[in-house]
Protein backbone atom coordinates (compact mmCIF):
# COMPACT_ATOMS: atom_id res chain seq x y z
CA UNK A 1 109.46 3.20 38.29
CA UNK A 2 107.78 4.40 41.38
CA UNK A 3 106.94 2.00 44.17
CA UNK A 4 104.21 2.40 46.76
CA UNK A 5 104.37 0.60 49.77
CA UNK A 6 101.45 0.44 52.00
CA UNK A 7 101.83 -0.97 55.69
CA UNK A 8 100.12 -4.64 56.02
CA UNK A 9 97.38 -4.90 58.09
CA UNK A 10 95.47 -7.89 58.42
CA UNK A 11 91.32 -7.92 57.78
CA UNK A 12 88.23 -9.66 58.69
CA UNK A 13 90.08 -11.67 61.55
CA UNK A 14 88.31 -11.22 65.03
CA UNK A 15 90.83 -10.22 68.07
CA UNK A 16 91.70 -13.27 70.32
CA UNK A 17 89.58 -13.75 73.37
CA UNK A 18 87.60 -16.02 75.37
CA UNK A 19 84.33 -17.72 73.79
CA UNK A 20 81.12 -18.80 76.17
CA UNK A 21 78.27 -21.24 75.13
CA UNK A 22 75.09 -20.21 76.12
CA UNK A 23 73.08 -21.99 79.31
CA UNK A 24 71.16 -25.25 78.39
CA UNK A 25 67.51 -24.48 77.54
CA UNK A 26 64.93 -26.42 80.19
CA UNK A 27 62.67 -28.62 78.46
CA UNK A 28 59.55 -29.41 80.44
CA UNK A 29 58.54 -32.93 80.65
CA UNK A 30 55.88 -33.88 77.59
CA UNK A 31 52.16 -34.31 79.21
CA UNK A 32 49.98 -37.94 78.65
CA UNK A 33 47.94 -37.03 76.51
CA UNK A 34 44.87 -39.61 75.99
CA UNK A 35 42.94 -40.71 73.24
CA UNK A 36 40.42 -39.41 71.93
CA UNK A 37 37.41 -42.23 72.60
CA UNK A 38 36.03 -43.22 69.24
CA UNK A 39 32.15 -42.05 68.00
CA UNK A 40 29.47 -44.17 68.72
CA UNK A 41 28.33 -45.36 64.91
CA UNK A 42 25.02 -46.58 64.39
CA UNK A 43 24.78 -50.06 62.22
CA UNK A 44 24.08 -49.54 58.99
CA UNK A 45 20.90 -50.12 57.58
CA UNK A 46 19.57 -52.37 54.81
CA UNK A 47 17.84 -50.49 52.03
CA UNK A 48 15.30 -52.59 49.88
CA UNK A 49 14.02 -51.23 46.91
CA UNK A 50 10.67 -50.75 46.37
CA UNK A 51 8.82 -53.38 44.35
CA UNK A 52 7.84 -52.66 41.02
CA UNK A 53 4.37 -52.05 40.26
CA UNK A 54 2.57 -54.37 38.40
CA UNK A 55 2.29 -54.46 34.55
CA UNK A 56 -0.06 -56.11 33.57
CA UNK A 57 0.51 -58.28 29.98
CA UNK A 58 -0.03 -56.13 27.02
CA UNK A 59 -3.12 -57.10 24.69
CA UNK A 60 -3.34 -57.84 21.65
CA UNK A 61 -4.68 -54.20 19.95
CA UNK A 62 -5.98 -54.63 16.23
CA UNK A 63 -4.60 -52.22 14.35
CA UNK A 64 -7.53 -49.50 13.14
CA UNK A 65 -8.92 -49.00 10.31
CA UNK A 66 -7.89 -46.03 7.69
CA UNK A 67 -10.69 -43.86 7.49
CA UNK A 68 -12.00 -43.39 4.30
CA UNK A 69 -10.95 -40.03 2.67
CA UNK A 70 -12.70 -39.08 -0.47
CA UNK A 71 -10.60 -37.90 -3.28
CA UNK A 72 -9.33 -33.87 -3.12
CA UNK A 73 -11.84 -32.02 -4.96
CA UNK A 74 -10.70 -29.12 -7.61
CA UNK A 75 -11.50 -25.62 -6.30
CA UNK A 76 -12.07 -22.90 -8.56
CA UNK A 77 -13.28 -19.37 -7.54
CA UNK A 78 -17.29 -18.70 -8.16
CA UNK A 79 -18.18 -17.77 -11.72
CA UNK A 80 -18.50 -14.03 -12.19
CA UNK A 81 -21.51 -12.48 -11.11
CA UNK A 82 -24.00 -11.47 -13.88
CA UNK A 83 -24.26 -7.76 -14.41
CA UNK A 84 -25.37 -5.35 -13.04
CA UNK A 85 -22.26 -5.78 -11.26
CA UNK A 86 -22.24 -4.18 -7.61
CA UNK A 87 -20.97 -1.08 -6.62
CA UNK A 88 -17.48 -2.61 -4.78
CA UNK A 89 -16.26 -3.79 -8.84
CA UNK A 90 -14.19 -1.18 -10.14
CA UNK A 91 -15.67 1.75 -12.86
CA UNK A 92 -13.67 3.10 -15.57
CA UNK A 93 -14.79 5.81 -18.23
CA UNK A 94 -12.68 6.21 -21.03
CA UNK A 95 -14.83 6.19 -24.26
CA UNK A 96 -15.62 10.15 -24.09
CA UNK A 97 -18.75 10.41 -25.79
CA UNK A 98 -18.50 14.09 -25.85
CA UNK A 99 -15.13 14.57 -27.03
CA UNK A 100 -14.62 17.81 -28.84
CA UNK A 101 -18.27 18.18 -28.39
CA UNK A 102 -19.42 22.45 -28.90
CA UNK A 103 -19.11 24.35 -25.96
CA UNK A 104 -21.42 27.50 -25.35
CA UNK A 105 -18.46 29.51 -24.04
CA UNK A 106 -15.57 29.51 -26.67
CA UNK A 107 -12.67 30.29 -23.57
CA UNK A 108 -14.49 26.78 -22.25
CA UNK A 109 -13.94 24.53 -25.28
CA UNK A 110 -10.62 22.65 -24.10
CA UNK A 111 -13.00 20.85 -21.39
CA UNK A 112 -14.14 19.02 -24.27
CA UNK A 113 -10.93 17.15 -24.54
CA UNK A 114 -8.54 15.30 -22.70
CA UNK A 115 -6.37 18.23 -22.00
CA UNK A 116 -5.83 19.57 -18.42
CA UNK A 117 -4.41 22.54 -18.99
CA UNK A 118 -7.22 24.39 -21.17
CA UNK A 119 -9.82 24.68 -18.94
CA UNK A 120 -13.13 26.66 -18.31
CA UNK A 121 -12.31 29.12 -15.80
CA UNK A 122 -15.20 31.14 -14.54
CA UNK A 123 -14.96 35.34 -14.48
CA UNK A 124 -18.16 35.95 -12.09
CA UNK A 125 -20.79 33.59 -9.76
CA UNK A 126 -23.21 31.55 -11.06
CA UNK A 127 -22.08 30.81 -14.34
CA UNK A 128 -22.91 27.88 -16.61
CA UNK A 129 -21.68 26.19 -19.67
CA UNK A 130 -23.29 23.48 -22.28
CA UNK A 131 -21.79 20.78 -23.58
CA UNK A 132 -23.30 19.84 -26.90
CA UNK A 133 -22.74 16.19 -28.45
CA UNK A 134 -22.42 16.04 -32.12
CA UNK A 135 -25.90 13.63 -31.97
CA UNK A 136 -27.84 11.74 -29.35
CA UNK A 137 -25.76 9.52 -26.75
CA UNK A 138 -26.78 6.89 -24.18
CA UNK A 139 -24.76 7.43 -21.04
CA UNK A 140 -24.72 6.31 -17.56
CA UNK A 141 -21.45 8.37 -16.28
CA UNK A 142 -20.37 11.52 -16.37
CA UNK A 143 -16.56 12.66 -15.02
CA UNK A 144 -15.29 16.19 -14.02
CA UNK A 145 -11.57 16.30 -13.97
CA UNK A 146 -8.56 18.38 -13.19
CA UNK A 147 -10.84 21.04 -11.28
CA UNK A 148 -10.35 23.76 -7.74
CA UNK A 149 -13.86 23.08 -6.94
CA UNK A 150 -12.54 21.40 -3.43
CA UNK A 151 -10.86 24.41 -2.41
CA UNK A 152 -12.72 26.81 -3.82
CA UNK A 153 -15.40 25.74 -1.93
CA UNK A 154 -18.11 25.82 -4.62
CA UNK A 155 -20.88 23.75 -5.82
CA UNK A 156 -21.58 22.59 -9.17
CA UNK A 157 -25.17 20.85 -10.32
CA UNK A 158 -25.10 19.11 -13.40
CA UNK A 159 -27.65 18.62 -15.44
CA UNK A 160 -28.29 16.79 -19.11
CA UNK A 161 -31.31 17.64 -21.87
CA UNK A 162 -32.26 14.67 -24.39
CA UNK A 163 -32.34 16.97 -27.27
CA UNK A 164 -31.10 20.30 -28.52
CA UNK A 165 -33.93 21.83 -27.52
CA UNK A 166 -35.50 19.50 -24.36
CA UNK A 167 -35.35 20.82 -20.67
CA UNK A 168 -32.56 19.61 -18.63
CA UNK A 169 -33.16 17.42 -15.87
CA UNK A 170 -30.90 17.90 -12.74
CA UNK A 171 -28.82 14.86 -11.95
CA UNK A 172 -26.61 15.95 -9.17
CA UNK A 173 -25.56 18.82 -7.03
CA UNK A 174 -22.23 18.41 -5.56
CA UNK A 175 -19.85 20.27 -2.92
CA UNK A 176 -16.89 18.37 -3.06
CA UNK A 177 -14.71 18.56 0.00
CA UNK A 178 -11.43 17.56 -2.28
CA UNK A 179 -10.46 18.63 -5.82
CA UNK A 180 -10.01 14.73 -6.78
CA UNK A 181 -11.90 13.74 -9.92
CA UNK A 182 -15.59 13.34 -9.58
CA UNK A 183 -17.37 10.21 -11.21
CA UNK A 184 -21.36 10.44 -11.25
CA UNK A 185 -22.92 6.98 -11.47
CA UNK A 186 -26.89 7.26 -13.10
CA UNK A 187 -28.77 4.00 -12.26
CA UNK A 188 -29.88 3.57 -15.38
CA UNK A 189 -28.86 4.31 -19.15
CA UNK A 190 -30.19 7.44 -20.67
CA UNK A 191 -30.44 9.32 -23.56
CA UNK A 192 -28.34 12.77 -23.89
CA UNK A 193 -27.38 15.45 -26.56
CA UNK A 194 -26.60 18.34 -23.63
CA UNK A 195 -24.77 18.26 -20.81
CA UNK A 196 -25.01 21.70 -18.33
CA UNK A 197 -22.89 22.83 -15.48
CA UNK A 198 -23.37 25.22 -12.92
CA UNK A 199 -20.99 26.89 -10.97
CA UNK A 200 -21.68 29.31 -8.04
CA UNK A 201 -17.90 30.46 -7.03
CA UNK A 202 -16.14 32.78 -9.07
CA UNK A 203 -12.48 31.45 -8.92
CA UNK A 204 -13.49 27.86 -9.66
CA UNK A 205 -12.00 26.27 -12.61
CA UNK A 206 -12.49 22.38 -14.12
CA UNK A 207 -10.57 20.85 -16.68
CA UNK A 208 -12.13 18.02 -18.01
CA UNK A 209 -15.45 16.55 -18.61
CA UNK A 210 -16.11 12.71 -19.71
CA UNK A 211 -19.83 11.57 -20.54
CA UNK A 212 -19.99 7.72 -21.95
CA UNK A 213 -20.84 4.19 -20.64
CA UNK A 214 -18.57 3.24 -17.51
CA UNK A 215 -16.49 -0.20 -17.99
CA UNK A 216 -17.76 -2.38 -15.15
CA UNK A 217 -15.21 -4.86 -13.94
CA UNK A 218 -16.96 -7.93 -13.34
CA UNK A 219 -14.57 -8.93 -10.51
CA UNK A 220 -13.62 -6.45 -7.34
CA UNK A 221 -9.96 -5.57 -6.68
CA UNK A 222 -8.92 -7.95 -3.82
CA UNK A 223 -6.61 -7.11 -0.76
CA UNK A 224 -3.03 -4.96 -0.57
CA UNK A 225 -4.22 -2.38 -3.30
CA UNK A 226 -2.84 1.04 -2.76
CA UNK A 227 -5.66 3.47 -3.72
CA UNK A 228 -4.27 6.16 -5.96
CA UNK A 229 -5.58 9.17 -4.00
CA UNK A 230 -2.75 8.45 -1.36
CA UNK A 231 0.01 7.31 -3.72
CA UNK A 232 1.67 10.63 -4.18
CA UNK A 233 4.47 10.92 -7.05
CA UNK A 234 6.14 14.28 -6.35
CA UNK A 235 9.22 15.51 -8.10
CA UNK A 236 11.57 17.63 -6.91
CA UNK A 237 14.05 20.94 -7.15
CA UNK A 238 16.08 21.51 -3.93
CA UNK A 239 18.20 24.73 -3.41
CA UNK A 240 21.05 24.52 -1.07
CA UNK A 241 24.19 27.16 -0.78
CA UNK A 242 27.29 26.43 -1.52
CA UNK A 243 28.18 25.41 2.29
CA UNK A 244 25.15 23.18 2.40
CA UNK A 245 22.34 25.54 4.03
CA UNK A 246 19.07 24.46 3.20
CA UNK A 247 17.40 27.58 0.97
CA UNK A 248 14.11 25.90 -0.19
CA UNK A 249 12.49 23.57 -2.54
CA UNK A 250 10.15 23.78 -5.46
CA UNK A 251 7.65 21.32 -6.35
CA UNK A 252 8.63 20.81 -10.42
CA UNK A 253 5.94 18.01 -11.14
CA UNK A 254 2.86 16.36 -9.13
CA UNK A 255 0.47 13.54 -9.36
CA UNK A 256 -0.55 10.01 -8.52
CA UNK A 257 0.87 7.07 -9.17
CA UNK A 258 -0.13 3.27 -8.48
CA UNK A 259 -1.04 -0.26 -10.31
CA UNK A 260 -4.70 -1.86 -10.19
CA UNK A 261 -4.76 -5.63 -10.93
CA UNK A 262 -7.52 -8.13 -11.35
CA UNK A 263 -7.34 -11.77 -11.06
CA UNK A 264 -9.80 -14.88 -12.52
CA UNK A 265 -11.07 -13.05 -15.22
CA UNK A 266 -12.69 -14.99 -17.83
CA UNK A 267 -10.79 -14.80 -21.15
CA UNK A 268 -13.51 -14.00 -23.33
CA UNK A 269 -14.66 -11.21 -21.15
CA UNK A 270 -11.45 -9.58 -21.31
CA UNK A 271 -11.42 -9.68 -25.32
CA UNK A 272 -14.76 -8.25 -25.80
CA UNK A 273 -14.49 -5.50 -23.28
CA UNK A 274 -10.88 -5.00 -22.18
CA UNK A 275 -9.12 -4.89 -24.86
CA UNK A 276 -11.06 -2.03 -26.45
CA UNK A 277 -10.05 -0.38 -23.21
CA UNK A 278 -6.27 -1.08 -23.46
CA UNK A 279 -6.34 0.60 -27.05
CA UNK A 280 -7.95 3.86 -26.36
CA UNK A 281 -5.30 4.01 -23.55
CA UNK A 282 -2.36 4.16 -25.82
CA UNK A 283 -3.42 7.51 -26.14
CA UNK A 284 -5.94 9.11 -24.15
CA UNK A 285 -6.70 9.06 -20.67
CA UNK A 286 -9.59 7.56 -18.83
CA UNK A 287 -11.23 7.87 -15.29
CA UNK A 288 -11.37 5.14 -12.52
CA UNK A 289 -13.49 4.22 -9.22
CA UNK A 290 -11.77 1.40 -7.82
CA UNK A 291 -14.62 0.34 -5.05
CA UNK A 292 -17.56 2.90 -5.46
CA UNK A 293 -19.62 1.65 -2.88
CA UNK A 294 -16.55 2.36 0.24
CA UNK A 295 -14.61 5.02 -1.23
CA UNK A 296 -16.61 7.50 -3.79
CA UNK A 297 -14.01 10.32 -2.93
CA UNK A 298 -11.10 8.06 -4.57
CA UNK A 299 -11.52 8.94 -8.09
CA UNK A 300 -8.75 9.47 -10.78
CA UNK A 301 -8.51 10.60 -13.92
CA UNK A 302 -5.48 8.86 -15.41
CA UNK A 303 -3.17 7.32 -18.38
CA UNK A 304 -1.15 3.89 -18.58
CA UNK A 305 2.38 4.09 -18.21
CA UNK A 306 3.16 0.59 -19.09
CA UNK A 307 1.82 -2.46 -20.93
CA UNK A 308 -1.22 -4.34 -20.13
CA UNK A 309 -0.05 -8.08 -20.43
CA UNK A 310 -2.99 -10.30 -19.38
CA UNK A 311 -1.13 -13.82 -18.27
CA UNK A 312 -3.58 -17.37 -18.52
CA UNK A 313 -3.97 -19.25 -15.17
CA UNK A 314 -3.77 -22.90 -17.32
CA UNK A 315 -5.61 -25.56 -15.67
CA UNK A 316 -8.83 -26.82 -16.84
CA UNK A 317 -10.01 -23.05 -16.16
CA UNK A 318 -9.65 -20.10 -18.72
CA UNK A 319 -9.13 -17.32 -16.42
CA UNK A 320 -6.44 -14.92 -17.18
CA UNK A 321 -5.05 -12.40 -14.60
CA UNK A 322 -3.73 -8.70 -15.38
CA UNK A 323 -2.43 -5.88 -13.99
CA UNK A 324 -2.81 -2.04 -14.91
CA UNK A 325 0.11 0.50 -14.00
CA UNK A 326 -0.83 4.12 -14.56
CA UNK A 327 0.11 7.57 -13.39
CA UNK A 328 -2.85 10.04 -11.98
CA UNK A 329 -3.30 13.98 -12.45
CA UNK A 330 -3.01 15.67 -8.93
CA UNK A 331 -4.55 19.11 -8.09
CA UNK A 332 -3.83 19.89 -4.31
């Protein structure tokens, strides 16, 4: 085997020589340093508290009296007013006295009936139609219906005649600014076998024409009622490409829509006079002024769309409450 031999040397060991300690430091001699004198502290004061003030004994307090309360009384609402009932109750006409009634113009004769499609739709200015009852009637309303006379712009004056051959007497000459339903109120009963109207525009058109006795509510409609003439019900048919652009929407089915409810009506009221009411509705429709006297523009003609289901308010009372969900024909 190989051998390497390397010469020694020897590491980390300082070469001899001579070592010096370094001169002695001078220290200076330490100064007298005094004391610092003490604060002057003041003595310390006594507090005293402050005396209490004085409280006098309490007295003797008799206890008072209860006051006398006399015993809760009962409150029921006011008795309904006696008719005639004032012009903020509710009208409704739904008994059509001249229901399929002879009209003068044959094109005319669906405005005879509750139908709003078959109407009498005028070919020239100034035109007129009678409405003949099959015998004498006693009225104090008469309805127009599902008619363009608002945006037409036209005027219509209707008048009645007491017999087949009588005069007719004007009752009212209108210029609606709306095509909502119109509901004339006569201040009186009268007697009528004709019923005229007079149209002055050519392109005007009405649907529907009720003559009977109005239904008279004999209490009003109270707060948070949503008059029908602003409850739209609008059905829709959107178009949109296959990307999702918007290309339109058509209008498939309009009208009105909303729920009229009464409250503390007496039961026997409600039998002799509602009820009637709530049968003809299972199939015809009817006309309603909820509050006459504030809003005469905020007519409908209508139909029920649910169950009238009058509920008793118990108690020593024999009031019954009700409510009256319908749907409303819309012309705009």
């Amino acid at each position: 085997m190989s051998v390497l031999i390397i010469d020694e040397a020897v590491l980390g060991t300082p070469a001899a020589g001579t070592i010096t300690a370094e001169a002695e430091q001078s220290i200076a001699s330490p100064n007298n340093l005094g004391r610092v004198s003490k604060r002057n502290i003041a003595s310390p004061k006594v507090f005293t508290p402050k005396q209490f003030n004085q409280i006098a004994a309490p007295k003797n307090l008799a206890r008072i009296a209860s006051a006398n309360i006399a015993a809760p009384n009962v409150f029921n609402p006011k008795a309904p007013l006696a008719p005639p009932y004032p012009l903020s109750h509710a009208r409704i006409l739904y008994d059509n006295l001249f229901n399929n009634g002879v009209v003068s113009l044959p094109a005319a004769q669906g405005i005879a009936n509750s139908n709003t499609y078959e109407r009498w739709r005028l070919t020239g200015a100034n035109q007129n139609i009678i409405i003949t009852a099959n015998s004498n009637q006693t009225i104090n309303a008469i309805c127009l219906g599902a008619h363009n006379l608002g945006s037409a712009g036209a005027t219509v004056t209707i008048a009645t005649s007491a017999s087949t051959s009588a005069a007719f007497v004007n009752r009212a000459t209108l210029t609606p600014s709306t095509n909502n339903s119109i509901m004339l109120l006569l201040t009186t009963n009268i007697t009528v076998r004709r019923i005229r109207l007079t149209v002055n525009i050519a392109t005007a058109e009405i649907g529907i024409l009720y003559a009977g006795l109005a239904l008279v509510m004999p209490r009003p409609i109270f707060g948070g009622h949503a008059p029908i003439t602003l409850q739209n019900k609008v059905t829709y048919i959107n178009s949109a490409s296959e990307n999702g652009q918007w290309l339109g929407r058509t209008i498939n089915r309009r009208g009105y829509a909303t729920s009229y409810k009464w409250q503390f009506i007496t039961d026997a009221w409600y039998r002799l006079n509602f009820e009637p009411f709530v049968e003809s509705t299972n199939l015809y429709p009817f006309f309603i002024a909820w509050r006459p006297d504030l809003y005469a523009n905020e007519v409908a003609y209508c139909w029920r769309t649910d169950d009238v289901s009058p509920t008793n308010r118990g108690g020593a009372t024999r009031y019954i409450d009700f409510d009256l969900a319908v749907l409303g024909y819309s012309d705009k």
